[in-house]
Structures are given as structure tokens and as C-alpha cells.
Protein backbone atom coordinates (compact mmCIF):
# COMPACT_ATOMS: atom_id res chain seq x y z
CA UNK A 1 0.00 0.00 0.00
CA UNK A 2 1.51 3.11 -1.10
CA UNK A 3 2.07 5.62 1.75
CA UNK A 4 -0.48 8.25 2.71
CA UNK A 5 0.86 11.69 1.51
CA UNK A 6 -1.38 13.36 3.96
CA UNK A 7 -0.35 11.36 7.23
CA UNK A 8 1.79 13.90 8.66
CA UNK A 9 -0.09 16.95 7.83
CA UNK A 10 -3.30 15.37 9.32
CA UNK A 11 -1.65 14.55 12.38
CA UNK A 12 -0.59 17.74 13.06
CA UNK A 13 -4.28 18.55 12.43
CA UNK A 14 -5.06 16.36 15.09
CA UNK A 15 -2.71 17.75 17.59
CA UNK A 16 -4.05 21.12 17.09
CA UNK A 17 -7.54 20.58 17.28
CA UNK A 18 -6.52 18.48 20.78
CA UNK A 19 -4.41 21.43 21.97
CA UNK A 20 -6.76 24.35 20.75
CA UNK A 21 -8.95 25.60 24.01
CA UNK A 22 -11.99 25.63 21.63
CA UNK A 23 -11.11 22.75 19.15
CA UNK A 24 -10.20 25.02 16.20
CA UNK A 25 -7.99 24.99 13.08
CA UNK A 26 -7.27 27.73 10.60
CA UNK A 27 -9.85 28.19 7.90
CA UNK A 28 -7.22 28.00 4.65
CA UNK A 29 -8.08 25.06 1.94
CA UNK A 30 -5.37 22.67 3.23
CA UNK A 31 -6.50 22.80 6.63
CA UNK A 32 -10.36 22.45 5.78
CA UNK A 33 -9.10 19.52 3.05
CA UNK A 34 -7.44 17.94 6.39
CA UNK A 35 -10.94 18.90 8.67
CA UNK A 36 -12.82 16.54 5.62
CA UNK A 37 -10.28 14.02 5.24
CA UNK A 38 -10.58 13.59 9.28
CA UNK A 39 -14.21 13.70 9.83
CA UNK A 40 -14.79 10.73 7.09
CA UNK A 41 -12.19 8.98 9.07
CA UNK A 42 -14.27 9.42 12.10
CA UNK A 43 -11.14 10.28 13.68
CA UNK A 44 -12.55 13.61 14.65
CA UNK A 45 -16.40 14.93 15.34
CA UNK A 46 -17.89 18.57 15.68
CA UNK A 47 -17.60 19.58 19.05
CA UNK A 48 -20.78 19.55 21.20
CA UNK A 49 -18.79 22.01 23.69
CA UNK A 50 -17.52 24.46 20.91
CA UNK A 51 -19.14 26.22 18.23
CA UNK A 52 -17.44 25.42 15.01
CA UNK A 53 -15.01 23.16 17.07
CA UNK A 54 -13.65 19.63 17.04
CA UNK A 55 -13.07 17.39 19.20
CA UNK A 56 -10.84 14.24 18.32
CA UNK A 57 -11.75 10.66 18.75
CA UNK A 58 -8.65 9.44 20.51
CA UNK A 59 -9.13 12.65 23.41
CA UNK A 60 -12.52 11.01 23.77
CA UNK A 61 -10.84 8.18 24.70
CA UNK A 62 -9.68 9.10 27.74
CA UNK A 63 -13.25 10.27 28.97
CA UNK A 64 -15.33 7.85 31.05
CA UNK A 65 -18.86 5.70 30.27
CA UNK A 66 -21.68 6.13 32.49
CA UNK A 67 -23.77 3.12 33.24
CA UNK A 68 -25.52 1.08 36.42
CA UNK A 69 -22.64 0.85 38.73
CA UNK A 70 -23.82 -2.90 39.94
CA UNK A 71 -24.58 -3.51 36.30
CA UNK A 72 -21.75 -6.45 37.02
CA UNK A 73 -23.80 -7.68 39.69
CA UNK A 74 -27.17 -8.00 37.18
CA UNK A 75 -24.64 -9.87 34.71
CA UNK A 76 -23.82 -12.05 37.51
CA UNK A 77 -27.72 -12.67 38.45
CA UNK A 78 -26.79 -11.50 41.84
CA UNK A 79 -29.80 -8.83 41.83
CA UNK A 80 -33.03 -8.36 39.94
CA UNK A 81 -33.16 -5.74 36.98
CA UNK A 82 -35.33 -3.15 39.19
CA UNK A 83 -32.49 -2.70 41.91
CA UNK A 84 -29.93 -1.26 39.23
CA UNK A 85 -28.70 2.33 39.93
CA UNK A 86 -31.25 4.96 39.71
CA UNK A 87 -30.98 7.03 36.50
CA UNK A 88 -30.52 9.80 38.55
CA UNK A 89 -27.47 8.68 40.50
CA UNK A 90 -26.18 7.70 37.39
CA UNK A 91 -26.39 10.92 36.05
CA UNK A 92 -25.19 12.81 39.01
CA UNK A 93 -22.13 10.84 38.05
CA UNK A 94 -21.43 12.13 34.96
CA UNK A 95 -22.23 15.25 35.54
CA UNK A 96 -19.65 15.60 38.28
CA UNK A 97 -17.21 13.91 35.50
CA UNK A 98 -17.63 17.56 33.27
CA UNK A 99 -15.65 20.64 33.57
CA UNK A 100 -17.82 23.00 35.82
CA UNK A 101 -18.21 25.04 32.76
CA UNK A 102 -20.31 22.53 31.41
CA UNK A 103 -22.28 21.29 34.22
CA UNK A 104 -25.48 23.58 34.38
CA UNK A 105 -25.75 22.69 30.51
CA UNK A 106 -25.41 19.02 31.63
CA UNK A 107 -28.11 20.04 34.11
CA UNK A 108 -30.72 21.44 31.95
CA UNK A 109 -31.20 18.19 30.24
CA UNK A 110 -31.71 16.19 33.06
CA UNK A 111 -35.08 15.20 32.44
CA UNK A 112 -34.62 14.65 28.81
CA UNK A 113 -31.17 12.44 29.38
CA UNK A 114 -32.37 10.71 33.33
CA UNK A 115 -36.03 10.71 32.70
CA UNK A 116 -38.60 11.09 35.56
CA UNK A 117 -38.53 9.33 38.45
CA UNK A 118 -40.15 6.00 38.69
CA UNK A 119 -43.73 5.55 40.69
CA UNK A 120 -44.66 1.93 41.31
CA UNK A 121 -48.35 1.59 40.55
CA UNK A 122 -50.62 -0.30 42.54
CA UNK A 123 -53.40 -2.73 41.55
CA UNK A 124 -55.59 -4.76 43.70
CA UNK A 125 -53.66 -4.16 46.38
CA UNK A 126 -50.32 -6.03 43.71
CA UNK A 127 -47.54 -3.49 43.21
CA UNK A 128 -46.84 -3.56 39.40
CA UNK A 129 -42.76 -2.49 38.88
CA UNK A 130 -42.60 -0.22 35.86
CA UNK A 131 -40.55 -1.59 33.29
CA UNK A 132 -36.77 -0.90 33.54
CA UNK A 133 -35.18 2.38 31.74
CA UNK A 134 -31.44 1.91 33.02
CA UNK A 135 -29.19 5.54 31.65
CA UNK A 136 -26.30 4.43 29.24
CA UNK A 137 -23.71 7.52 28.58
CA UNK A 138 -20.39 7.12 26.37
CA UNK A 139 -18.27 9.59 24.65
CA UNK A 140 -19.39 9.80 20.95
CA UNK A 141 -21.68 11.84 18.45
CA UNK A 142 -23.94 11.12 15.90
CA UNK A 143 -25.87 12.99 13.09
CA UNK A 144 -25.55 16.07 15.27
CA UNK A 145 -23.13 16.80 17.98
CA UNK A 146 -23.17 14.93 21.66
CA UNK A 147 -24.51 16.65 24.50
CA UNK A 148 -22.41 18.25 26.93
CA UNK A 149 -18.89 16.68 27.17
CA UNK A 150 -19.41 14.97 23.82
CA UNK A 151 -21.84 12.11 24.92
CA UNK A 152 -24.24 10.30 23.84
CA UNK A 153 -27.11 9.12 26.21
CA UNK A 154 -29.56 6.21 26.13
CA UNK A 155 -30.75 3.40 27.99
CA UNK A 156 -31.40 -0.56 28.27
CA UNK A 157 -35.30 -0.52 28.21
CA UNK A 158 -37.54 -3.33 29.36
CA UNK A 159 -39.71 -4.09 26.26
CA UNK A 160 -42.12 -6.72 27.70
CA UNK A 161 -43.62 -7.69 31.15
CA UNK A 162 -41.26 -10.20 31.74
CA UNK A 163 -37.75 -9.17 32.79
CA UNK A 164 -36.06 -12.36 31.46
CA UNK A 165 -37.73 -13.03 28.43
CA UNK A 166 -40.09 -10.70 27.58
CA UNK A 167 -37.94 -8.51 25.07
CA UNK A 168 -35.22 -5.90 25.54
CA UNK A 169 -33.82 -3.07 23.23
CA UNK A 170 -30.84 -0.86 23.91
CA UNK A 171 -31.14 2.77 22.45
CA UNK A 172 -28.54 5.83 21.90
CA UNK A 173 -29.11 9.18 21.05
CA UNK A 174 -27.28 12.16 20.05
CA UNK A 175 -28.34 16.07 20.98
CA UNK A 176 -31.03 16.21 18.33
CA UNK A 177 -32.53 13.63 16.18
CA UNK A 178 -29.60 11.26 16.19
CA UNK A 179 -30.68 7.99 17.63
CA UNK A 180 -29.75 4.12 17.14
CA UNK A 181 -31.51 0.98 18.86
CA UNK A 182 -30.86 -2.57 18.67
CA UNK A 183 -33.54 -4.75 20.05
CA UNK A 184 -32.55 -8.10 21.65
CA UNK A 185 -35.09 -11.15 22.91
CA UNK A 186 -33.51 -11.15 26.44
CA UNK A 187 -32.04 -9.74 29.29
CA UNK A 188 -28.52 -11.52 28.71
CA UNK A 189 -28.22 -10.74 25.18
CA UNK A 190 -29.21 -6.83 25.96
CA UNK A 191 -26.86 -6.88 28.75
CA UNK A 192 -23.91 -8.02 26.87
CA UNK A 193 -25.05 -5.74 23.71
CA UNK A 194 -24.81 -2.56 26.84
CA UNK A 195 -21.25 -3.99 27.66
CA UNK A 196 -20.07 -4.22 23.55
CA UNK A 197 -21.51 -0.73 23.48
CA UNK A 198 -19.40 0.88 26.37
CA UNK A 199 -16.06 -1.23 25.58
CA UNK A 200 -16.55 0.39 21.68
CA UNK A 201 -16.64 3.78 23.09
CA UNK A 202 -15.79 6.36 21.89
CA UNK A 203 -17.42 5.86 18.14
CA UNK A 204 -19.84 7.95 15.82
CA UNK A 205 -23.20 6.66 15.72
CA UNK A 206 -23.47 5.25 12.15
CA UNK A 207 -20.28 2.62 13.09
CA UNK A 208 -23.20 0.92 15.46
CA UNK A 209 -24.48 -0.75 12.36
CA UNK A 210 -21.35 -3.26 13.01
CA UNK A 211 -23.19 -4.15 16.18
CA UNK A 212 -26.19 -4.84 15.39
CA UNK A 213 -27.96 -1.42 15.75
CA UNK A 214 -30.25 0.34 13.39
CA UNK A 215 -31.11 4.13 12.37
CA UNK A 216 -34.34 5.43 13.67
């Protein structure tokens, strides 16, 4: 394979954008050649954090995923789906990850990214569990931008009433219309798709396909 005559330039590209408080490169032709030649490399993505920045793939990499913290112990069978980490925990946790610059951004989506909290609902005196809606966050974008930090956000949902068997689908969304699910006939195949997922991180949205996810 002959070598790439654009490997070094591109590099420095990427050290630039890495070292550049707002993710920014120079506008001239070469540099914006390099910006394309990046982007459909997916080594770089448009910067959630940065108007008209980028943020690169590999600085991504250093950024932690946000899931159940005894998600182990469901993999294990050691607990039942509905005593995971509460979606709000979880994303207490990431937003204590961001710069404090970021954090009341982080903040304003809470309901959109965490969800409401659950209610049990009561029938005949039977307490019905609602179906489980565990938060999923890993460094990424999609169509659009991430949400703060560069993250996308989703969730393994509970499709059907029963927790083993009843139908599972794990979804991930970007800050807009960006979104990917992959639905999965039980809890142990959705649980190890949710593990595939966060050891893929960081990744655009439309390399999913290679796991099994489809474009809503």
C-alpha cells in the first residue's frame, strides 16, 4: 500500500484541534481539506462544547462511560433488573465527571437524558414495577453533535412484562434527532449488547451498524 501523503499533515491537524482551548484549526483550503479528510475517518467529530469546534476521537478516549454501577452484579444474576442504579445517580455521576463550565448545561437536560422518576403503581392491592429504563452515557456523536462533554445518552429498556424473556432493546441518542436501537429477545443478550456498546466507546453513531444497531 503506497504511503499516505497526507499522514503527517493530518496529524498535526489532530494535535491542534486536541491542543486548541476551543477545538479550532485555521480556515485556509489545506486545513479544511485535512478537517474533511478527518471527519470521514471518524477520527474527529464537531464539538458539542464548541461552536465550530472539534473534538478528536482518541481525546474522547480518555473520557469515562456512564452506566448502572452494579450492572456487574445483574450480569452475575446477583440482583433483579429493578435494583440497578437509579438514573438519577447515574447521572449525578457524569455530571460531576464535566468541567464546571459545562455542568449547568449538563443540568438542563436532566429530564430529557435521566427521565422522571419512577412511581410503582398499585393494583388490587399487587404493586406492578414499571418496566426498567437503566441511563447508558459514552463519549461519541452522531448525526448532530453529543450533548455536553461529547456524549451520547440512552438506555437498556424493558420491552415486555417479563424481565427475562419478555424482550429488551438498547437505544442511543445524540443532541437532536440522532438515535440508534438494537432490540434483543432477552435480558442476557441486551446486557452483553450494553457492555459491547461501552467497551466500543468512543465511536460515531453510524459505526453501530457493526453491532447490530439500526437508524431510527
Amino acid at each position: 500500500m503506497p504511503p499516505d501523503v497526507h499522514a503527517e499533515f493530518d496529524h498535526n491537524v489532530l494535535e491542534m484541534i486536541e491542543h486548541s482551548p476551543v477545538g479550532a484549526v485555521p480556515m485556509t483550503p489545506s486545513y479544511q481539506e485535512a478537517i474533511r479528510r478527518l471527519r470521514t475517518s471518524q477520527q474527529i467529530y464537531p464539538d458539542a462544547d464548541h461552536k465550530n469546534g472539534f473534538v478528536t476521537a482518541r481525546s474522547l478516549s480518555a473520557r469515562p462511560c456512564f452506566h448502572a454501577n452494579n450492572l456487574d452484579a445483574l450480569v452475575a444474576g446477583t440482583i433483579a433488573p429493578e435494583a440497578l442504579e437509579a438514573n438519577a445517580t447515574i447521572f449525578d455521576r457524569y455530571v460531576a465527571s464535566l468541567p464546571t463550565g459545562l455542568r449547568a448545561q449538563a443540568e438542563a437536560l436532566r429530564l430529557k437524558v435521566a427521565g422522571r422518576l419512577s412511581h410503582h403503581r398499585k393494583h388490587g392491592g399487587v404493586i406492578a414495577q414499571d418496566p426498567v429504563h437503566s441511563l447508558i452515557l459514552v463519549p461519541g456523536a452522531g448525526p448532530n453533535p453529543g450533548i455536553a462533554g461529547n456524549y451520547l445518552y440512552g438506555s437498556l429498556l424493558q420491552l415486555g412484562a417479563d424481565p427475562v424473556t419478555g424482550g429488551w432493546s438498547v437505544h442511543l441518542h445524540d443532541s437532536d434527532d440522532g438515535a440508534a436501537l438494537c432490540d434483543l429477545p432477552t435480558l442476557t443478550e441486551a446486557l452483553a449488547k450494553v457492555q459491547e456498546v461501552v467497551s466500543s466507546a468512543p465511536f460515531h453513531m453510524n459505526e453501530l451498524e457493526s453491532l447490530g444497531f439500526h437508524r431510527k
